[in-house]
Protein backbone atom coordinates (compact mmCIF):
# COMPACT_ATOMS: atom_id res chain seq x y z
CA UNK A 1 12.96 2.33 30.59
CA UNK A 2 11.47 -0.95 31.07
CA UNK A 3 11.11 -2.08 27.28
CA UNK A 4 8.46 -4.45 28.35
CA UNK A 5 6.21 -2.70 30.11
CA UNK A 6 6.49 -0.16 27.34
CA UNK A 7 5.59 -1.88 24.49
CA UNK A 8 2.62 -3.36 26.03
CA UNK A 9 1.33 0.31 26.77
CA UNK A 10 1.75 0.79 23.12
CA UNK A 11 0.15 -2.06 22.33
CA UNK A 12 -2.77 -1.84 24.85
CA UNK A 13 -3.29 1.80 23.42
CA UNK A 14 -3.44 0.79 19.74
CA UNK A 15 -5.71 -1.73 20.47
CA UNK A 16 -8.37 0.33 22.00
CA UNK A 17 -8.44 2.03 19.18
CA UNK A 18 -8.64 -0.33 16.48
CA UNK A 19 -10.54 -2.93 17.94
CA UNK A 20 -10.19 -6.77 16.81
CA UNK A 21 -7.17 -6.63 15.24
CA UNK A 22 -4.14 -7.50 17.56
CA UNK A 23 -1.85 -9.31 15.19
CA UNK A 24 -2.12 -6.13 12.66
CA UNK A 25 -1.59 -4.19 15.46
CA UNK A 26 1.74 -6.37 16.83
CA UNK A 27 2.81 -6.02 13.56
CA UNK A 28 2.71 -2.60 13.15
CA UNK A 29 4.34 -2.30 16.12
CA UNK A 30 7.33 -4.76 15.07
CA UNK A 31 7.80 -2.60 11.59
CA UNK A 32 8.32 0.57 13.15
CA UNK A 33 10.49 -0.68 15.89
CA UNK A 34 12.83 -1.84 12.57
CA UNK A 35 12.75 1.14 11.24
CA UNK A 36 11.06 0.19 8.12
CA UNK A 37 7.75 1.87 6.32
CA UNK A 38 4.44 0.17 6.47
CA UNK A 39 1.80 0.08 4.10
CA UNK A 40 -1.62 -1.50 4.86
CA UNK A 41 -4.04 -2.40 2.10
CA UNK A 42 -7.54 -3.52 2.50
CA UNK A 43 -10.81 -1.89 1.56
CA UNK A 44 -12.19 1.89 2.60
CA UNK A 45 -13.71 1.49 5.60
CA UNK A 46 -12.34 -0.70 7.55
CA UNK A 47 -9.66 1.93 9.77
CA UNK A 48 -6.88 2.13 7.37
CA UNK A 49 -5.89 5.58 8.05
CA UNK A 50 -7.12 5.36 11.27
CA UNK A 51 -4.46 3.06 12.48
CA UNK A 52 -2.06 5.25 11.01
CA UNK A 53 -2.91 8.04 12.80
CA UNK A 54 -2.99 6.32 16.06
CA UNK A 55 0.15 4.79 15.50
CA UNK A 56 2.06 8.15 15.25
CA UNK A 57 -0.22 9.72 18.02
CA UNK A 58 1.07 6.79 20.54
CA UNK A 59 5.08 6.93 19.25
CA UNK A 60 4.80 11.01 19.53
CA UNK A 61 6.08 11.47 16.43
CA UNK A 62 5.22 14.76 14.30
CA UNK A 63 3.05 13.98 11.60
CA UNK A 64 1.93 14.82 8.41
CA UNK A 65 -1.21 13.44 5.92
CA UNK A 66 -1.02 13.67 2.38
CA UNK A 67 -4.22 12.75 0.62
CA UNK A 68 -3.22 10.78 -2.94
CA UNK A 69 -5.59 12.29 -5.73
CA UNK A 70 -5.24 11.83 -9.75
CA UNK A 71 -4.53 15.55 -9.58
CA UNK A 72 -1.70 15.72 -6.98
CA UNK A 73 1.99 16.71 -8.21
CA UNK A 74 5.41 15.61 -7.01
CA UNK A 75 5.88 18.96 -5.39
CA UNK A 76 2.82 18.84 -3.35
CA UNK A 77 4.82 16.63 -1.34
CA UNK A 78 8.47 17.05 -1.43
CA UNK A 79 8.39 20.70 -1.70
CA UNK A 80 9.05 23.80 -4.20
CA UNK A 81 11.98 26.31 -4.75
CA UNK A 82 10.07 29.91 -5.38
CA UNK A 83 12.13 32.86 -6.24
CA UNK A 84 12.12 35.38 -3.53
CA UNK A 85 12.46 39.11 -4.07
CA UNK A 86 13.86 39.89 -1.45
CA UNK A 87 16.49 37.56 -1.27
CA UNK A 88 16.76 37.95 -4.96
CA UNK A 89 17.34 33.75 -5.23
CA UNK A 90 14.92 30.86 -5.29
CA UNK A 91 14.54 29.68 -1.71
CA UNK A 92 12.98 25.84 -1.00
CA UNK A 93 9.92 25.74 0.84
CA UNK A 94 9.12 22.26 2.37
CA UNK A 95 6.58 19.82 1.77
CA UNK A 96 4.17 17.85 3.77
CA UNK A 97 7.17 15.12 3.21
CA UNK A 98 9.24 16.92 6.29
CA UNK A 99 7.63 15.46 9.07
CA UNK A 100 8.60 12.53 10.74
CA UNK A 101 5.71 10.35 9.99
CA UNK A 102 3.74 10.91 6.70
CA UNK A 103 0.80 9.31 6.40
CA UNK A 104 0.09 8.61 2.39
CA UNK A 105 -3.31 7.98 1.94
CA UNK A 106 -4.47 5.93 -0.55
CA UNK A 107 -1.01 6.11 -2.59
CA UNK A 108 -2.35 4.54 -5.42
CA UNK A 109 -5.21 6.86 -6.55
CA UNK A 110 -1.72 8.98 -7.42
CA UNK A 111 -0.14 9.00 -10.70
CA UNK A 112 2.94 6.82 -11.13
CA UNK A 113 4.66 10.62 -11.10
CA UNK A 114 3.87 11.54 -8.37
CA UNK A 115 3.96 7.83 -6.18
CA UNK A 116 7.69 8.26 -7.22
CA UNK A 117 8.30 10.69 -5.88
CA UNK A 118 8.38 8.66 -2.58
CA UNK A 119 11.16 6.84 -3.90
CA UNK A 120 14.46 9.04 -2.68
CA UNK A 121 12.50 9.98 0.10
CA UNK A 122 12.29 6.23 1.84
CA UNK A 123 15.23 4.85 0.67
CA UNK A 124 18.10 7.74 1.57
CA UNK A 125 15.95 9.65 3.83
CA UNK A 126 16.35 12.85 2.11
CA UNK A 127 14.75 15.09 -1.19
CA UNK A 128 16.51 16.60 -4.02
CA UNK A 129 14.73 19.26 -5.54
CA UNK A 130 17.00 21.14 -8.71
CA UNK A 131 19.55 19.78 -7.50
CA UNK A 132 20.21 20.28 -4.19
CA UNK A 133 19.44 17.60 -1.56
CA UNK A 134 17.47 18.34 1.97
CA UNK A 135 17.84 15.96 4.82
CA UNK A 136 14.14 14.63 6.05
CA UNK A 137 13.84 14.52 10.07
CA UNK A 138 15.12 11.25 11.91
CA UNK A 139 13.25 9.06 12.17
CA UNK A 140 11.41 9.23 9.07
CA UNK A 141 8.48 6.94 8.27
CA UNK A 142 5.83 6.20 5.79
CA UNK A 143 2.82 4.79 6.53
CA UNK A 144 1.00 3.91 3.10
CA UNK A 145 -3.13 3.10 2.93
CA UNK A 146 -3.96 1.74 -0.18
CA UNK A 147 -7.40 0.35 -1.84
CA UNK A 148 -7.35 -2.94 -3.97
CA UNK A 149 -5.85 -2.56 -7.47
CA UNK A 150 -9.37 -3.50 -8.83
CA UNK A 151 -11.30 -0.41 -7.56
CA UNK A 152 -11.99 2.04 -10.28
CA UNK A 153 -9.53 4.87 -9.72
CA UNK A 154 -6.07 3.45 -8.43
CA UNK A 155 -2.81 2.83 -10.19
CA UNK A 156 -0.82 -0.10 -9.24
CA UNK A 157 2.57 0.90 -7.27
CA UNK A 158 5.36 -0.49 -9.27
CA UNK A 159 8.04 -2.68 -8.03
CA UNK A 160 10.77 -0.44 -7.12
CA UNK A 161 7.79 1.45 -4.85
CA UNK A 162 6.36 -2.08 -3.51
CA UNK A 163 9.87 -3.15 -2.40
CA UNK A 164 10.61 0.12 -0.31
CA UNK A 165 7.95 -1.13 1.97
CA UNK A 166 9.32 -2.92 4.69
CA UNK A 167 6.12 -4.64 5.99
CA UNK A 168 2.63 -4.96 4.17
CA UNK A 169 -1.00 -5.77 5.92
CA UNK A 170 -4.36 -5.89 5.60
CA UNK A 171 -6.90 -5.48 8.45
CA UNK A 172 -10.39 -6.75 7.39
CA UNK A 173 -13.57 -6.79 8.52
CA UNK A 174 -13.66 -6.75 12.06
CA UNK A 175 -15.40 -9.97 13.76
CA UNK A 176 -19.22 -9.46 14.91
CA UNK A 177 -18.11 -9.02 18.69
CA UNK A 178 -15.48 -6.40 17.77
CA UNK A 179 -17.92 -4.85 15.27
CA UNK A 180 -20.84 -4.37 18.24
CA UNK A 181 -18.55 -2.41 20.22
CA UNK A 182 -17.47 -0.11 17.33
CA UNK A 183 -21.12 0.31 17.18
CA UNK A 184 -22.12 1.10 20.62
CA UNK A 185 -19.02 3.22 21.79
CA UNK A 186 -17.97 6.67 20.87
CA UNK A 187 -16.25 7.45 17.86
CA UNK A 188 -12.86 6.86 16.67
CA UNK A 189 -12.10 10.11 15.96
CA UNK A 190 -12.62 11.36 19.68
CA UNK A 191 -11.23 8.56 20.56
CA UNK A 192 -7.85 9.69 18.63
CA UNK A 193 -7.73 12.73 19.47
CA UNK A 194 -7.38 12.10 23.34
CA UNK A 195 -4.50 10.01 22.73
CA UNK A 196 -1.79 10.42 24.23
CA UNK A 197 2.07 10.14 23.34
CA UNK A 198 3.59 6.98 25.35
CA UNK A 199 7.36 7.75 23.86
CA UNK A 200 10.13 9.98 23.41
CA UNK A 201 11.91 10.38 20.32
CA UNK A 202 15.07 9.55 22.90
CA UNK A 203 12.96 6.43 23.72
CA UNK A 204 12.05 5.20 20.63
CA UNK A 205 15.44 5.35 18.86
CA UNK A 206 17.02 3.61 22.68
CA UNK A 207 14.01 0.69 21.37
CA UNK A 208 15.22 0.57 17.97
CA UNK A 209 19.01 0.33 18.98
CA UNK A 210 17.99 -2.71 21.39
CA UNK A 211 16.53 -4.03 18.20
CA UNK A 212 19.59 -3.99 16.08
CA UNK A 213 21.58 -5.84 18.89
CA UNK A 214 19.05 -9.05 19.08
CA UNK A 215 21.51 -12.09 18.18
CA UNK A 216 20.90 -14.09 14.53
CA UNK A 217 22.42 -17.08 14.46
CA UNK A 218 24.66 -18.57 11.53
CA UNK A 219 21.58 -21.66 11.24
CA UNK A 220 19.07 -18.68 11.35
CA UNK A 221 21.07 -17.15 8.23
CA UNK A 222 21.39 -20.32 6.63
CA UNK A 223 17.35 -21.09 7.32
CA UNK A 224 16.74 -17.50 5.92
CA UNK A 225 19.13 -17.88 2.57
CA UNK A 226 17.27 -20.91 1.75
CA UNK A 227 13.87 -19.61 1.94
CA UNK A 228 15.81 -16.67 -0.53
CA UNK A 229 16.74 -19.48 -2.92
CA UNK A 230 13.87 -21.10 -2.82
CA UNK A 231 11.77 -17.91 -3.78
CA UNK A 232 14.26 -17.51 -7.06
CA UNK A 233 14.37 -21.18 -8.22
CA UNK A 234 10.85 -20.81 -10.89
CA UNK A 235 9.12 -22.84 -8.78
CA UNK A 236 7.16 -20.85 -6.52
CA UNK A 237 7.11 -17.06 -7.99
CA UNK A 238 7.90 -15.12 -11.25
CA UNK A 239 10.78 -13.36 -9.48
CA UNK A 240 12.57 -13.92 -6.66
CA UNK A 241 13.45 -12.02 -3.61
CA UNK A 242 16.09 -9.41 -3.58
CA UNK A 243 18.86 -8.60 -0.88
CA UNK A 244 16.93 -5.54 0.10
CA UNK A 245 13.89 -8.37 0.76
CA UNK A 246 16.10 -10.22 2.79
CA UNK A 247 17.28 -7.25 4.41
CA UNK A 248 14.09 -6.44 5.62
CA UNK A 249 12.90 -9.83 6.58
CA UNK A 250 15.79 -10.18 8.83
CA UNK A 251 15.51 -6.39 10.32
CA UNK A 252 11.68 -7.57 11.04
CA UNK A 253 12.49 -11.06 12.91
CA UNK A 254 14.74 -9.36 15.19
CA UNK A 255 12.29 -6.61 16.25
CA UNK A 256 9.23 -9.79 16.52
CA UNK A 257 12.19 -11.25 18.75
CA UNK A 258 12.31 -8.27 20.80
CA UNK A 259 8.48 -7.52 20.94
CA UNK A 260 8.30 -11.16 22.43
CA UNK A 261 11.44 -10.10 25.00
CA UNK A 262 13.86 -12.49 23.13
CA UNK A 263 17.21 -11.23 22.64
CA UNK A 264 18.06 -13.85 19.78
CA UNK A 265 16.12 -14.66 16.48
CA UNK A 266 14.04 -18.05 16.46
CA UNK A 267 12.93 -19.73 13.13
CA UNK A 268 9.40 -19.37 14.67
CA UNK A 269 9.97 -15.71 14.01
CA UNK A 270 11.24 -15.99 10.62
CA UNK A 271 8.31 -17.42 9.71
CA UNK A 272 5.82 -15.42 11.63
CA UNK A 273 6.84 -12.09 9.50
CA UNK A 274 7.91 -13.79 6.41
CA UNK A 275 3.99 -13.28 4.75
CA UNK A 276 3.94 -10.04 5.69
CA UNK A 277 7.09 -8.62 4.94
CA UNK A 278 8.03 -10.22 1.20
CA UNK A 279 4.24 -11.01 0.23
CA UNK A 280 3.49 -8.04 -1.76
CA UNK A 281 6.93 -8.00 -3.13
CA UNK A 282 6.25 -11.39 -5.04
CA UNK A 283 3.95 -13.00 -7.94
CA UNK A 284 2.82 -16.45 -7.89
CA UNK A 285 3.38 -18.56 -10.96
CA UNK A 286 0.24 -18.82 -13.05
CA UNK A 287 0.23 -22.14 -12.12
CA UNK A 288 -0.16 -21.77 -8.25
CA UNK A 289 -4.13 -20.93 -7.78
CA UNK A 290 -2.91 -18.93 -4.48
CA UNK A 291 -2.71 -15.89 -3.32
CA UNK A 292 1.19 -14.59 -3.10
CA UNK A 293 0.52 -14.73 0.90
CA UNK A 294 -0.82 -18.58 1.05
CA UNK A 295 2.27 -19.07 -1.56
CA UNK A 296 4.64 -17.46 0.58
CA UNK A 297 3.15 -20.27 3.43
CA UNK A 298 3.46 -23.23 1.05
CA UNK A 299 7.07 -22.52 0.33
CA UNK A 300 7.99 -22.07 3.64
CA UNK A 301 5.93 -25.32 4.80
CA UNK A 302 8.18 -27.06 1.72
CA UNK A 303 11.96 -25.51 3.12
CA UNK A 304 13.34 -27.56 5.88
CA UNK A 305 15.18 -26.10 8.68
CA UNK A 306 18.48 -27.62 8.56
């Protein structure tokens, strides 16, 4: 498998799809191929859930779509044990949750209840209902829409939640040029549903495992512990970055490396995913008068590479 004719298939695909948007897209790309969960937050409208379908219709992944109401329960998801006659025992039927993609859409119009009940599920890739634990399918991924924390309606994920989210973006409003040809071609949706599958599963965990083996050097390590540090030290946020942060921002350099057919971590690719993959983990200072993105930037612009 040539991995870089490959990914630009995927990518070329995507992009056809939602149109305007290649850095989201690259992105999305890059937190999949770490094996991380995505969410993407922006307002309705814009091709949210969209993306998310067309990003499991191009991997050829099974899927699953969960919408997020008020009303929705914990076991609407993971799953229920009903007794059985027959059987004379209780016998677990699964949830939407056993699929190898599961699209959550609009997680926050859920109840903290139920949005936890996520939590198991993304960290240790399995569910324990009464007790006893089912494995979820390999891979496993959640992609997460969510609206802004102002609209009437949505409950703010809390931290534990936020921080099982490997990467986190927002799309926007598309530019006037992409916007015309959203307006003249056909629709999305039969757009979508002529997609077809560009991977394996075989190919897709051979990608990931060429991921893991891009090179980090000590200075990279160093560079990366700093900008760690620097997040802690009061200055720039409320509360720092955690291992499992730093985790995940090095898991995401490596697969920008390989999307850009490096086979060793550059700062330049530190600090390409460092926004998207800590930002929504962090609070600015009340002092700041930014945004916990354009912080994240300022801190890095202010942490020399040694």
């Amino acid at each position: 498998m040539d991995a870089k004719n490959t990914l630009q298939s995927l990518l070329d695909q995507l992009n056809r799809v939602i149109v305007g948007k290649p850095e989201q897209v690259f992105d999305c790309v890059t937190c999949l191929l770490a094996g991380g969960h995505l969410l993407i937050e922006d307002v309705p409208g814009v091709g949210k859930t969209t993306l998310a379908h067309a990003l499991a219709r191009t991997l050829g992944l099974q899927f699953a779509r969960v919408q997020f109401t008020s009303d929705l329960m914990p076991s609407d998801v993971t799953g229920v044990s009903v007794y059985e006659r027959s059987q004379e025992s209780f016998v677990f039927h699964p949830g939407p949750i056993f699929a190898q993609v599961l699209l959550a859409d609009e997680i926050n119009r859920a109840s903290p209840k139920t949005q936890s009940a996520l939590l198991e599920a993304m960290e240790e890739r399995q569910v324990t209902v009464e007790g006893q634990s089912h494995p979820l399918p390999k891979p496993f991924y959640v992609i997460a829409t969510q609206n802004p924390h102002d609209q009437s309606g949505t409950h703010a994920l809390p931290a534990s939640q936020i921080d099982r989210f490997l990467m986190c973006i927002s799309l926007g409003h598309p530019d006037r040029a992409a916007e015309r040809e959203l307006l003249i071609s056909h629709t999305r949706r039969s757009l979508m549903e002529s997609l077809p599958g560009l991977l394996t599963l075989e190919q897709l965990l051979a990608l990931q495992q060429q991921v893991l083996a891009v090179h980090t050097a000590g200075p990279l390590l160093d560079y990366l512990q700093d900008l760690l540090a620097a997040s802690r030290d009061g200055r720039w946020f409320v509360q720092g970055l955690s291992p499992r942060a730093g985790l995940a921002v090095l898991h995401a350099s490596r697969a920008h490396a390989f999307m850009h057919g490096r086979d060793f971590v550059s700062p330049d690719d530190l600090r390409a995913i460092l926004p998207q993959t800590t930002a929504h983990r962090l609070t600015p200072v009340a002092s700041a008068g930014r945004g916990p993105a354009e912080q994240v930037r300022a801190m890095m612009d202010a942490v020399a590479l040694a």
